[in-house]
N, C-alpha and C. Protein backbone atom coordinates (compact mmCIF):
# COMPACT_ATOMS: atom_id res chain seq x y z
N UNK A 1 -8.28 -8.24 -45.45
CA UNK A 1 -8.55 -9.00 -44.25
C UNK A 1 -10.05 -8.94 -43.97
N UNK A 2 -10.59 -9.77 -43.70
CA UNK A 2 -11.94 -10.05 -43.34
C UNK A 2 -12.65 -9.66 -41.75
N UNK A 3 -13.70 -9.12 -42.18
CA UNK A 3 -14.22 -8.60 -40.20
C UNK A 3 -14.00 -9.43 -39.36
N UNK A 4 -14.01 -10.34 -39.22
CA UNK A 4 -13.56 -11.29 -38.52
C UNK A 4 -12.44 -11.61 -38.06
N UNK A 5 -11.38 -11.47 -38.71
CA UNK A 5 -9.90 -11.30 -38.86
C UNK A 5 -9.81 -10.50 -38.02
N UNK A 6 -10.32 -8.76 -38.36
CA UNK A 6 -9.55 -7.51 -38.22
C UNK A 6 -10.44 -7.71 -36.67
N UNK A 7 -11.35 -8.41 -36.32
CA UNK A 7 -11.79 -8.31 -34.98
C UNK A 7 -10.86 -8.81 -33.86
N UNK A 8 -10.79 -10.38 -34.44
CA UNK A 8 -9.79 -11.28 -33.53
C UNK A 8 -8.25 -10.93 -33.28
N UNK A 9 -7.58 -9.78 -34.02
CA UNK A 9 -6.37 -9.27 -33.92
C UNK A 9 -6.34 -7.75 -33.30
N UNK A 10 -7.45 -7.35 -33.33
CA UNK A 10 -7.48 -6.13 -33.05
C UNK A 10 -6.66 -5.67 -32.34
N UNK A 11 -6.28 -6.14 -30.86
CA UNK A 11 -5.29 -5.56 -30.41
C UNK A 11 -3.80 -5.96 -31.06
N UNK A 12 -3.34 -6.71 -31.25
CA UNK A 12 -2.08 -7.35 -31.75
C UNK A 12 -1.65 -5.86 -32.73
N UNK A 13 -2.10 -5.99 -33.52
CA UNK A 13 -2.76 -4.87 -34.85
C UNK A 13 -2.53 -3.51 -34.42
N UNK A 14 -3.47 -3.41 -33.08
CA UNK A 14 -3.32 -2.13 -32.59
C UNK A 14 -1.77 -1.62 -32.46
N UNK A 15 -1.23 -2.35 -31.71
CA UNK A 15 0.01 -2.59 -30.47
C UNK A 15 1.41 -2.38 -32.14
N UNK A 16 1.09 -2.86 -33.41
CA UNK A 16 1.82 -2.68 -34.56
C UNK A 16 2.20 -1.11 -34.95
N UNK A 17 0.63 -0.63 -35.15
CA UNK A 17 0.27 0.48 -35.89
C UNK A 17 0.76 1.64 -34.33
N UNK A 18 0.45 1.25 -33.26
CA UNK A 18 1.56 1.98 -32.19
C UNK A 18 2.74 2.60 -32.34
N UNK A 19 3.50 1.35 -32.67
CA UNK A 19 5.01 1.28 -33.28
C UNK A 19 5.13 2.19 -34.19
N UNK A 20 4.35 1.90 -35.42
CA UNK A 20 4.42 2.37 -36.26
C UNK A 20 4.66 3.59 -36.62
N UNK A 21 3.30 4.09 -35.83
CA UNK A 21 3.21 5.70 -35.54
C UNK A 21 4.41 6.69 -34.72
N UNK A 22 4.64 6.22 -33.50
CA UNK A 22 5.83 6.43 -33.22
C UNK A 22 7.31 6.40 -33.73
N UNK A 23 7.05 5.61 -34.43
CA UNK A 23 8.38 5.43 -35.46
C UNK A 23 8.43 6.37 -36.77
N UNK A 24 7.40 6.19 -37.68
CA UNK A 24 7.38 7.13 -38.29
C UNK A 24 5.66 8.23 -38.31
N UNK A 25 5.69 8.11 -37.76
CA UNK A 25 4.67 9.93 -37.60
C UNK A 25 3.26 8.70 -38.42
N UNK A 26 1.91 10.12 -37.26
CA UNK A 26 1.07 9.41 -37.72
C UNK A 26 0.43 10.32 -39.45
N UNK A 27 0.55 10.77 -40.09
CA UNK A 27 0.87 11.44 -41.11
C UNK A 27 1.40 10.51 -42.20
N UNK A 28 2.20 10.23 -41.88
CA UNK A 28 3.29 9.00 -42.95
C UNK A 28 1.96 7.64 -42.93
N UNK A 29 1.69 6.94 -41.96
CA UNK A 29 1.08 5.96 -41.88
C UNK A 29 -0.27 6.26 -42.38
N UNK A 30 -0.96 7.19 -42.11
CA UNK A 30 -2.18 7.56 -42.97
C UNK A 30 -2.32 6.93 -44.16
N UNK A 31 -1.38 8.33 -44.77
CA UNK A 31 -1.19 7.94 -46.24
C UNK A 31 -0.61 6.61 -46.68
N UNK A 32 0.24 5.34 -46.15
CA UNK A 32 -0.47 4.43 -46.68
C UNK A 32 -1.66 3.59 -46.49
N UNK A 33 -1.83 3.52 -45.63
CA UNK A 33 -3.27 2.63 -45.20
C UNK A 33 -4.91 2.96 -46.24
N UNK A 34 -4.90 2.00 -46.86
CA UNK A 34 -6.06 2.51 -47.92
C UNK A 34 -7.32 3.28 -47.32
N UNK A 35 -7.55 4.31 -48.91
CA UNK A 35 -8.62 5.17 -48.21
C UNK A 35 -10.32 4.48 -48.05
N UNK A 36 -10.48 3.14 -48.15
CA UNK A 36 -11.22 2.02 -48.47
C UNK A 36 -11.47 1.67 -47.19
N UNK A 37 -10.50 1.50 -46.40
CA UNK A 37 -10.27 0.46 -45.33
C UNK A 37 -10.59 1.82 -43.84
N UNK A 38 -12.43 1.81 -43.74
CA UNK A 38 -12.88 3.15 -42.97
C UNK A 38 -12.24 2.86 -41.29
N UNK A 39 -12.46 1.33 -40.66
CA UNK A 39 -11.89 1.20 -39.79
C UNK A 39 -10.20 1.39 -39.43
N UNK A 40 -9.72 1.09 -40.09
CA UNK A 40 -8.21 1.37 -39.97
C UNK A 40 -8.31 3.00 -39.93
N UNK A 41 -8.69 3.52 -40.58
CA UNK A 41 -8.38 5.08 -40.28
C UNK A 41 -9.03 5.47 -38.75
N UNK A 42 -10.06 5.10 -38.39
CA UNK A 42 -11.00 5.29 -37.53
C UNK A 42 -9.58 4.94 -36.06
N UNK A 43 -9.36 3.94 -36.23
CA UNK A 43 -8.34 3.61 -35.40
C UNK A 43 -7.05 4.14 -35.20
N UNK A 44 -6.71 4.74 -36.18
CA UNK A 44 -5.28 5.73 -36.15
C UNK A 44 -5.65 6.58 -35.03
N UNK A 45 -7.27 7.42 -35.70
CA UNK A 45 -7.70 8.68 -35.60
C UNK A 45 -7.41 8.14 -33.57
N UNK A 46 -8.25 7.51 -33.36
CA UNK A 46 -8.14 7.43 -32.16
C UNK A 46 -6.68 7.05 -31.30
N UNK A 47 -5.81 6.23 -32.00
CA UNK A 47 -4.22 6.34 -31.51
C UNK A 47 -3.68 7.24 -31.48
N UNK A 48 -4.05 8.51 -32.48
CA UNK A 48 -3.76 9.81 -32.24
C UNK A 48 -3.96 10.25 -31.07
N UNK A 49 -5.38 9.99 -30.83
CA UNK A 49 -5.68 11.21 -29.01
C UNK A 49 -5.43 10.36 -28.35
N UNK A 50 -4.97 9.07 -28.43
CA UNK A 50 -4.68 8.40 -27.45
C UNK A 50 -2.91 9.40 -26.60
N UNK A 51 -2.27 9.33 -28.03
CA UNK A 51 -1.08 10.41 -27.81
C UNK A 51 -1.19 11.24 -27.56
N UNK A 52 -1.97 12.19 -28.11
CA UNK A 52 -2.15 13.71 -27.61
C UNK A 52 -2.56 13.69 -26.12
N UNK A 53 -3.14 12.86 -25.21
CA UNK A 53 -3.52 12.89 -24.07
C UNK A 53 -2.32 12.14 -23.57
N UNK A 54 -1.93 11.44 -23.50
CA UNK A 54 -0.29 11.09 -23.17
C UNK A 54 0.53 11.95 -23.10
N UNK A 55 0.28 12.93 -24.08
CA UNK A 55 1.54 13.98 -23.61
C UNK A 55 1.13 15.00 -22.91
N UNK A 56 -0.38 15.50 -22.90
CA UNK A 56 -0.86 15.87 -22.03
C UNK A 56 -0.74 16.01 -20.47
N UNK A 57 -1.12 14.60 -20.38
CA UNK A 57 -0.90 14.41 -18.82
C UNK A 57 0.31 14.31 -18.53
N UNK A 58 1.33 13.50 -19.29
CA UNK A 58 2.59 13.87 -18.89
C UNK A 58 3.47 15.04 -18.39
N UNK A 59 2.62 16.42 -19.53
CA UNK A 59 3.40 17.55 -19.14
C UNK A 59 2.61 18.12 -18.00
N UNK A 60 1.51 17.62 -17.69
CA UNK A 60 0.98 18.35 -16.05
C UNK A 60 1.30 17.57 -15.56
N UNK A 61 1.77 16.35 -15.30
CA UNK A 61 2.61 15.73 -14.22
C UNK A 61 3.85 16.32 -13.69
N UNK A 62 4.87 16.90 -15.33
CA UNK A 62 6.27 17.42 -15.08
C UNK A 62 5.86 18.69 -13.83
N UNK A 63 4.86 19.64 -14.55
CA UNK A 63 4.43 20.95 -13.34
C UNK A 63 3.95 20.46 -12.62
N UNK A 64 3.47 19.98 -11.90
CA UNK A 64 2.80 19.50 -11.15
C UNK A 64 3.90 19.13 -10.00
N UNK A 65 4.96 18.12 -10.69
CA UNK A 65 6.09 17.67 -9.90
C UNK A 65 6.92 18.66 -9.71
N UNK A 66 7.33 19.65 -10.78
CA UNK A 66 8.29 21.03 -10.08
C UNK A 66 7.77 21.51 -9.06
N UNK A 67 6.10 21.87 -8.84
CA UNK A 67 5.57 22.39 -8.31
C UNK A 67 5.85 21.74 -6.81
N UNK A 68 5.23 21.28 -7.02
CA UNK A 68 5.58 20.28 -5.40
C UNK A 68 7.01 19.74 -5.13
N UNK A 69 8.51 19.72 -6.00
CA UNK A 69 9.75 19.87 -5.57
C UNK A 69 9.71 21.13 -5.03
N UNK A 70 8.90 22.09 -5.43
CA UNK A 70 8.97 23.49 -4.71
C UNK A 70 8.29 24.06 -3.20
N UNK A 71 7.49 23.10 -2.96
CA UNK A 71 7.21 23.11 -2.03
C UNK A 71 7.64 22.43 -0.92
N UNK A 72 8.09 21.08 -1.14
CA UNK A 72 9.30 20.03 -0.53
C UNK A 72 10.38 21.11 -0.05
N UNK A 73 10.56 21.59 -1.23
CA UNK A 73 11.91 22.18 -0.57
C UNK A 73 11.97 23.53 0.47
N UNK A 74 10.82 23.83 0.96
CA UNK A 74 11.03 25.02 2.02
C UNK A 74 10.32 24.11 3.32
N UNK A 75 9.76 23.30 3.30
CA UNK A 75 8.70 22.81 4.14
C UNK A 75 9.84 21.87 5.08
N UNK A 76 9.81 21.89 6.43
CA UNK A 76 10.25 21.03 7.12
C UNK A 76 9.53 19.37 7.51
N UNK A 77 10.43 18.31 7.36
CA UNK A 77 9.64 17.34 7.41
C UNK A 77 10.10 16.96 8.95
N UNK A 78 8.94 16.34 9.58
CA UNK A 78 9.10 15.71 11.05
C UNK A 78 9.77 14.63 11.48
N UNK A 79 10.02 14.10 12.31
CA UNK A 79 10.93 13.29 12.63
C UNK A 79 10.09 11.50 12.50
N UNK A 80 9.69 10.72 12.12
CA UNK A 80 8.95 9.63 12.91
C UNK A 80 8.49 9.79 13.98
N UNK A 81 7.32 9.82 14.41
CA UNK A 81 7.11 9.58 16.17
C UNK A 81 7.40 7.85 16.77
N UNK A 82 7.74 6.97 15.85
CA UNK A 82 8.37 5.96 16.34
C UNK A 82 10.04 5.85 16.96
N UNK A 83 10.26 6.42 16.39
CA UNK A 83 12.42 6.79 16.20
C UNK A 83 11.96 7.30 17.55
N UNK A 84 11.38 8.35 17.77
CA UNK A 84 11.62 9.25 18.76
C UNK A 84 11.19 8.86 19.96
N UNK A 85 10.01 8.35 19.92
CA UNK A 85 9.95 7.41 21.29
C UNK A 85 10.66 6.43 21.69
N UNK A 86 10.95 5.56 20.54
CA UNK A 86 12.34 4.53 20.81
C UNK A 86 13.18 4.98 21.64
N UNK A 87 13.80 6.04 21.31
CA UNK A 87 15.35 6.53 21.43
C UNK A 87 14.64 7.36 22.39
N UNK A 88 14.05 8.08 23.06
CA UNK A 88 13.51 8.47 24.25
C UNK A 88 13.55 7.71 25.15
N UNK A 89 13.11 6.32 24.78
CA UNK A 89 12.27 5.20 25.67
C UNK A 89 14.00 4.30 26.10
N UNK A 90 14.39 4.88 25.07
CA UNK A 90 16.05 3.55 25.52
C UNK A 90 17.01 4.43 26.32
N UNK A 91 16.75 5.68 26.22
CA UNK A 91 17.50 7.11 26.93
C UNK A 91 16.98 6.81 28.37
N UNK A 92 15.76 6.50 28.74
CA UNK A 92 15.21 6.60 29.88
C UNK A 92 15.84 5.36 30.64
N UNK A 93 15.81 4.86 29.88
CA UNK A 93 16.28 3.16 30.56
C UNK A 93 17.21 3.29 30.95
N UNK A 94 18.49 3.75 29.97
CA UNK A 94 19.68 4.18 30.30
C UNK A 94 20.14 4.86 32.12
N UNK A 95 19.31 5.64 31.37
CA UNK A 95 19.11 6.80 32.78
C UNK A 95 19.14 6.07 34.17
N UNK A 96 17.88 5.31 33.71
CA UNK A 96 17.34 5.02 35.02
C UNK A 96 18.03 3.54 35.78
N UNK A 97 18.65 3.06 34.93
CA UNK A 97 19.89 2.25 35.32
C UNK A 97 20.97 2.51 35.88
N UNK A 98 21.76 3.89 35.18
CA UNK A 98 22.35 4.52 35.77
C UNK A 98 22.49 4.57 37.62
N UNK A 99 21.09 5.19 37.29
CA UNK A 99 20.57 5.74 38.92
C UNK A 99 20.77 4.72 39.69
N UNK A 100 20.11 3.40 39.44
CA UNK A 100 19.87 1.85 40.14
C UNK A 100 21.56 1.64 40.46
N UNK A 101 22.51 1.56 39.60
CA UNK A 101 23.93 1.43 39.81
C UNK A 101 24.94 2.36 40.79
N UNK A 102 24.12 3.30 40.51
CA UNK A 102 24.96 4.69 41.59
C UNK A 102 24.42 4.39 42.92
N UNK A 103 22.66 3.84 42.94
CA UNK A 103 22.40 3.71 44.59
C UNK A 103 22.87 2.76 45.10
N UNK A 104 23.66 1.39 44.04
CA UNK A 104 23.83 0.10 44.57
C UNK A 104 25.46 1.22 44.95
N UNK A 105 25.66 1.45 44.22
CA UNK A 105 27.24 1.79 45.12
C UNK A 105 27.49 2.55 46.28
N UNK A 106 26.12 3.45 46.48
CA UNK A 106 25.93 4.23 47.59
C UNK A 106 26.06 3.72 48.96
N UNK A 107 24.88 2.68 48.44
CA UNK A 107 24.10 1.81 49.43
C UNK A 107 24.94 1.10 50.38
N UNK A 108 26.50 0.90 49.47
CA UNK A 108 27.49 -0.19 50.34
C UNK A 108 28.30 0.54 50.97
């Protein structure tokens, strides 16, 4: 394939040799890809740490997330201060209707 070629596909190409690697190991794919062809290796090399940092961050995400299920779980969470004024604010009304109804019956 010609520089030109291997430029204008590059990603397509990339997004193959992805597959590839994942499918069968980047080890297997090495060894065929000619030892001629310096960019193609150059590009594994780097799909490699592209993985190795993928799993990286993945597994400090997993601790990261136990970590903080662990803290979730002793910590009390608060109520909305919207809910609570609502339902305060409709309690009062209540109330105070109440009252208005008991004086109208008083009153007569």
């Amino acid at each position: 394939m010609t520089e030109d070629c291997k430029h204008h596909f590059r990603l397509k190409t990339r997004n193959l040799f992805d597959r590839l690697v994942r499918k069968f190991g980047f080890e297997t794919i090495v060894a065929i890809v000619p030892a001629s062809d310096l960019i193609t290796h150059k590009r594994l090399r780097n799909l490699r740490k592209i993985h190795s940092r993928k799993k990286k961050m993945q597994a400090k995400d997993a601790i990261d997330e136990n970590e903080s299920d662990l803290e979730e779980s002793f910590s009390v969470k608060s109520r909305p201060k919207r809910f609570v004024n609502s339902f305060y604010y409709s309690w009062m009304m209540e109330a105070m209707s109440e009252v208005v109804r008991s004086d109208e019956y008083t009153s007569e």
